[in-house]
Protein backbone atom coordinates (compact mmCIF):
# COMPACT_ATOMS: atom_id res chain seq x y z
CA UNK A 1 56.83 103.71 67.48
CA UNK A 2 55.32 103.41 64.34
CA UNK A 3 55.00 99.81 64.50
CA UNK A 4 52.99 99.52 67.56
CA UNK A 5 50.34 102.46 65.92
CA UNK A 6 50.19 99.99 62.68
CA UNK A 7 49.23 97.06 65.42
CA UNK A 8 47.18 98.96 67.22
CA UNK A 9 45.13 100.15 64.25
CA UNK A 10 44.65 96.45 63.06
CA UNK A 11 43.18 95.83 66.00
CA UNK A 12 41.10 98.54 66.42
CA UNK A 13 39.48 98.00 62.72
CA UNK A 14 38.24 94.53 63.85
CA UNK A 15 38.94 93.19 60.53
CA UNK A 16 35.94 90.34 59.32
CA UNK A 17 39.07 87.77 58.67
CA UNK A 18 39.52 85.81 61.70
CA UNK A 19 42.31 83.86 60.52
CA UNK A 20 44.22 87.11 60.16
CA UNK A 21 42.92 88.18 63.62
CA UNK A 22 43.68 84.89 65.58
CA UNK A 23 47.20 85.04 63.54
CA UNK A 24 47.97 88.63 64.77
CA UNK A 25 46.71 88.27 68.22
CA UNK A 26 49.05 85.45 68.57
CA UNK A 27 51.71 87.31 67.53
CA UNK A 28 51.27 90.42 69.65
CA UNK A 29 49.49 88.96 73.13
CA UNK A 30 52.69 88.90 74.36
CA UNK A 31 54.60 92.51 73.30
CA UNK A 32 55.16 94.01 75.71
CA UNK A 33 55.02 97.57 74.11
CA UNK A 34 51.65 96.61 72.77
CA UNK A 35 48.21 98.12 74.10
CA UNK A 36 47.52 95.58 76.77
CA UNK A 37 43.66 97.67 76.53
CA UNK A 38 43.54 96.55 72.72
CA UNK A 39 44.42 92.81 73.81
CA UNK A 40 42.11 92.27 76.16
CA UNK A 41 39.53 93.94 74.18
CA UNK A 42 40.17 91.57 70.83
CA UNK A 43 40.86 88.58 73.08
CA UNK A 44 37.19 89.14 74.15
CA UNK A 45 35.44 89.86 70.58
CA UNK A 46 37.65 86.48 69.99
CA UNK A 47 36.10 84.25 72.76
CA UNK A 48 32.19 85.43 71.79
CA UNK A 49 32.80 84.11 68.51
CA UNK A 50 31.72 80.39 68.24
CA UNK A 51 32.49 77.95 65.01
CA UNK A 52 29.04 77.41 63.09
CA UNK A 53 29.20 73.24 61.36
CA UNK A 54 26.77 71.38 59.13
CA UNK A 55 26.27 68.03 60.87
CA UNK A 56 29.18 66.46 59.71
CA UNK A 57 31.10 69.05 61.49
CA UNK A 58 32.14 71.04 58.73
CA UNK A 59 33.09 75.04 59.33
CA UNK A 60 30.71 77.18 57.55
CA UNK A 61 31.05 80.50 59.18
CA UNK A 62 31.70 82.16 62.79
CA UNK A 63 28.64 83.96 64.99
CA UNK A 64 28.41 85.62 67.73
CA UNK A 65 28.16 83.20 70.45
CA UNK A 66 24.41 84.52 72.06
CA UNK A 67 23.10 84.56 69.06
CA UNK A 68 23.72 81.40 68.06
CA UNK A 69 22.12 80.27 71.32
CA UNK A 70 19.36 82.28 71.48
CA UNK A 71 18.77 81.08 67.43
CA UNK A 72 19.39 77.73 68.07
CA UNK A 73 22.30 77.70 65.05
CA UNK A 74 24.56 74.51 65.04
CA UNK A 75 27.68 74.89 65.88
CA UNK A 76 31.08 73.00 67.37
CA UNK A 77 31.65 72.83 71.34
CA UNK A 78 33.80 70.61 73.80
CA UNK A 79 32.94 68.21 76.53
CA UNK A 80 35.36 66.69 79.17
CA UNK A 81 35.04 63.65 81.40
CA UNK A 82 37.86 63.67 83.84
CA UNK A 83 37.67 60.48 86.03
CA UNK A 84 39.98 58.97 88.85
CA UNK A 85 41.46 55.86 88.97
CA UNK A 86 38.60 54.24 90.70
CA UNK A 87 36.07 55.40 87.62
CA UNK A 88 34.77 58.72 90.17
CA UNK A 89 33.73 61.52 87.69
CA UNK A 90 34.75 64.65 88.28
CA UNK A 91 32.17 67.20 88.17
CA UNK A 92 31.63 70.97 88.46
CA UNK A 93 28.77 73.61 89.62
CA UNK A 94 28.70 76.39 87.34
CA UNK A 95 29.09 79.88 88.53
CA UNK A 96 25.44 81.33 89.66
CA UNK A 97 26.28 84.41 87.00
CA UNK A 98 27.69 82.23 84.05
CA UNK A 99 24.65 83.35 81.36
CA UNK A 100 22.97 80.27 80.76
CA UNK A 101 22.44 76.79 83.90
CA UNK A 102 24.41 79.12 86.48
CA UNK A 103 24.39 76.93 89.60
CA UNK A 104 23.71 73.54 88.52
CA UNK A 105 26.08 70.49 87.96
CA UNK A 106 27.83 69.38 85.03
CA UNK A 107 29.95 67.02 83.42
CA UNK A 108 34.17 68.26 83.97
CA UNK A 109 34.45 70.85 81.82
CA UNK A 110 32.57 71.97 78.04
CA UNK A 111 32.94 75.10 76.03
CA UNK A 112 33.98 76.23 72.64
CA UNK A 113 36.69 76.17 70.26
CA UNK A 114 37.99 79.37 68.98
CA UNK A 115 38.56 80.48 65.34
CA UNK A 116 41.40 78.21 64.35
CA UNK A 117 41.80 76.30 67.62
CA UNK A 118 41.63 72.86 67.69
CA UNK A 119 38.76 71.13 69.85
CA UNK A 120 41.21 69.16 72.21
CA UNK A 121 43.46 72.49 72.30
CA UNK A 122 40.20 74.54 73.67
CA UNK A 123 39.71 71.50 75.74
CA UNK A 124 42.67 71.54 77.21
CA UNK A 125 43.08 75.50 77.65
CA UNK A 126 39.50 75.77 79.33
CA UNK A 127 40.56 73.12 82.27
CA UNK A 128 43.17 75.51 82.61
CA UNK A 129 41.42 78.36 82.79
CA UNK A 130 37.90 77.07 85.16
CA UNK A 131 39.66 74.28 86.89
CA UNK A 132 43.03 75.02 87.54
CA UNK A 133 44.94 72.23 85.83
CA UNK A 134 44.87 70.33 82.48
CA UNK A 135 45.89 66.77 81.21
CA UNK A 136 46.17 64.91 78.18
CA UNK A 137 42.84 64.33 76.70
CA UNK A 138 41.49 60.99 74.44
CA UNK A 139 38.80 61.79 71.82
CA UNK A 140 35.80 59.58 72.66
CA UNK A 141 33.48 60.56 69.97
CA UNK A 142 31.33 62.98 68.65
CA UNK A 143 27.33 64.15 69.77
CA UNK A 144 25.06 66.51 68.53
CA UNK A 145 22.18 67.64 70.36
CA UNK A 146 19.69 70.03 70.32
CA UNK A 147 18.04 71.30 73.84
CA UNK A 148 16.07 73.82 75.05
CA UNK A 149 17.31 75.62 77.69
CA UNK A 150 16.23 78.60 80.87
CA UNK A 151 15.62 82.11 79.33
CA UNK A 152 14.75 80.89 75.88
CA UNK A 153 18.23 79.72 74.66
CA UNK A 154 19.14 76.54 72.61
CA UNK A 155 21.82 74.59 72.86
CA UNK A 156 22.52 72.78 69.19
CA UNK A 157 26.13 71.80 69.14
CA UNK A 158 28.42 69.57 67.37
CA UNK A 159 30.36 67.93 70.47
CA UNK A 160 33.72 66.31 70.41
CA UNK A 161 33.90 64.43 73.97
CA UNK A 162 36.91 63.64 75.59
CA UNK A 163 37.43 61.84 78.60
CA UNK A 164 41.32 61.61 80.91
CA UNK A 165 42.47 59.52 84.02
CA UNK A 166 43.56 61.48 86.39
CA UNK A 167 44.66 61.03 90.14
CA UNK A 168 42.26 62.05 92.68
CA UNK A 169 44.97 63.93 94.45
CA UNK A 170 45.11 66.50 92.12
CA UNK A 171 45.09 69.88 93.07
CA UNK A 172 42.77 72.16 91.93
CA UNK A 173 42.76 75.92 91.46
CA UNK A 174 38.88 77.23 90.82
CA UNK A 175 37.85 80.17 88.71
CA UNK A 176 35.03 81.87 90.20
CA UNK A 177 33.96 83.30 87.70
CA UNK A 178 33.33 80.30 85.98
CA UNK A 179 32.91 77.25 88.89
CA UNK A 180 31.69 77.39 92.15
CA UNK A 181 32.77 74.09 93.11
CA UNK A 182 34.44 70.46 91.82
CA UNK A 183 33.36 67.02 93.39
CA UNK A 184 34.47 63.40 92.69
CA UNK A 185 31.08 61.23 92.20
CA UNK A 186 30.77 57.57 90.83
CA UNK A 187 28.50 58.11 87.46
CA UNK A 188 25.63 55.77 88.42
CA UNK A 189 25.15 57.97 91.46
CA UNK A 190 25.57 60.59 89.54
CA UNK A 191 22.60 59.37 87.18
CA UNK A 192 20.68 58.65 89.88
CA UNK A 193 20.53 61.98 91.79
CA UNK A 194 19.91 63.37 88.15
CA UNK A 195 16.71 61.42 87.42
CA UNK A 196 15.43 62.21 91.14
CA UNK A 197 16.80 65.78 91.15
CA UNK A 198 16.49 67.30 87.82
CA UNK A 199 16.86 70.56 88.74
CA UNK A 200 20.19 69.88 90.33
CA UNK A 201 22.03 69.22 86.61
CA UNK A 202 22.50 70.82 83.31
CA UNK A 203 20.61 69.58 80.49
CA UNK A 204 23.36 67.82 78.67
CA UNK A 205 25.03 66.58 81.61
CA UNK A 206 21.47 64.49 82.24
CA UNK A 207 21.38 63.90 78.44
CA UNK A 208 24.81 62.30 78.84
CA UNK A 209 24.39 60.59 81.83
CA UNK A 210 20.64 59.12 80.74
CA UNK A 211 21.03 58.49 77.35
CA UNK A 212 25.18 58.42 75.96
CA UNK A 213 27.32 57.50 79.15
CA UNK A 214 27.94 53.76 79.00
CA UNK A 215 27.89 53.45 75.04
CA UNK A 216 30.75 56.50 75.14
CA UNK A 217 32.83 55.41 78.01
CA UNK A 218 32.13 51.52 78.19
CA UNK A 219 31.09 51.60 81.83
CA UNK A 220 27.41 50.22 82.98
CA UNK A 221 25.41 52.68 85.48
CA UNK A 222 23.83 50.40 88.01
């Protein structure tokens, strides 16, 4: 029909406005007499787009989210802290292929928002989407960082971190693509193993666990 050509087309242009693309893709992800080729296609332009910030956290632009790791640009990202109700930290290995600290540990879940997504709404769809189940989330605070990372890539992000209580009976469905495994660990043995074993963590997950945990979450790592 001539309306799904008109759709299609939009699409297909990749118009520069992202607030017209998120607000179309919304609309459409779920026609069903809609390319299903075109959605997946946009939906993935969509997700290698990250939100560049001055320090204060104010938008100033979308990039392409390599670039802005391999150029070290500042930009907004997530971090979850999921713990159980005996303060155990849930923590995940990263995929061996993800592009950047494949195989090492890190804090519950981190990413970025999308164009016109809120930070706990990303949060809360990417638990979803590596982990298998997602929670109400508390806004801790805000961190930004600037690290050097394997293969020459940066990461300088402005970091809302968000921490839940959750039981430690909760089921978990894994992503492979994105985690190879989940483990409950108390933090100060968590810190420990990262000073010893360096090699065994991400970058920011030793930044957090060295230099942010207790004056973010309250708790003393002894």
């Amino acid at each position: 029909c001539d309306s799904y050509f008109a759709q299609k087309e939009f699409f297909e242009q990749k118009i520069n406005d992202t607030e017209l693309i998120m607000k179309g893709y919304r609309m459409l992800v779920n026609n069903k007499y809609f390319d299903q080729e075109v959605v997946a296609r946009e939906s993935k332009f969509l997700r290698s787009r990250v939100l560049l910030c001055d320090i204060r956290g104010n938008e100033n632009g979308t990039c392409d989210k390599l670039q802005a790791h391999k150029e070290g640009l500042l930009h907004k990202a997530f971090s979850v802290f999921i713990f159980d109700n005996d303060g155990k930290l849930l923590i995940q290995k990263r995929a061996q292929e993800k592009y950047h600290s494949g195989g090492l540990w890190a804090n519950t879940c981190c990413g970025h928002p999308l164009p016109h997504e809120s930070a706990k709404e990303a949060a809360q769809r990417r638990l979803r989407e590596e982990i298998g189940f997602t929670c109400d989330l508390n806004f801790r605070t805000y961190i930004l960082y600037f690290l050097r990372l394997e293969h020459q890539m940066i990461e300088h992000e402005y970091v809302h971190v968000f921490e839940a209580e959750v039981s430690s009976d909760t089921l978990f469905k894994l992503n492979p693509d994105e985690v190879n495994a989940v483990k409950w660990m108390l933090p100060h043995q968590a810190q420990k193993e990262a000073k010893q074993k360096p090699q065994l963590y991400t970058r920011w997950f030793r930044l957090y666990l060295l230099k942010y945990f207790a004056k973010v979450f309250k708790q003393k790592l002894t």
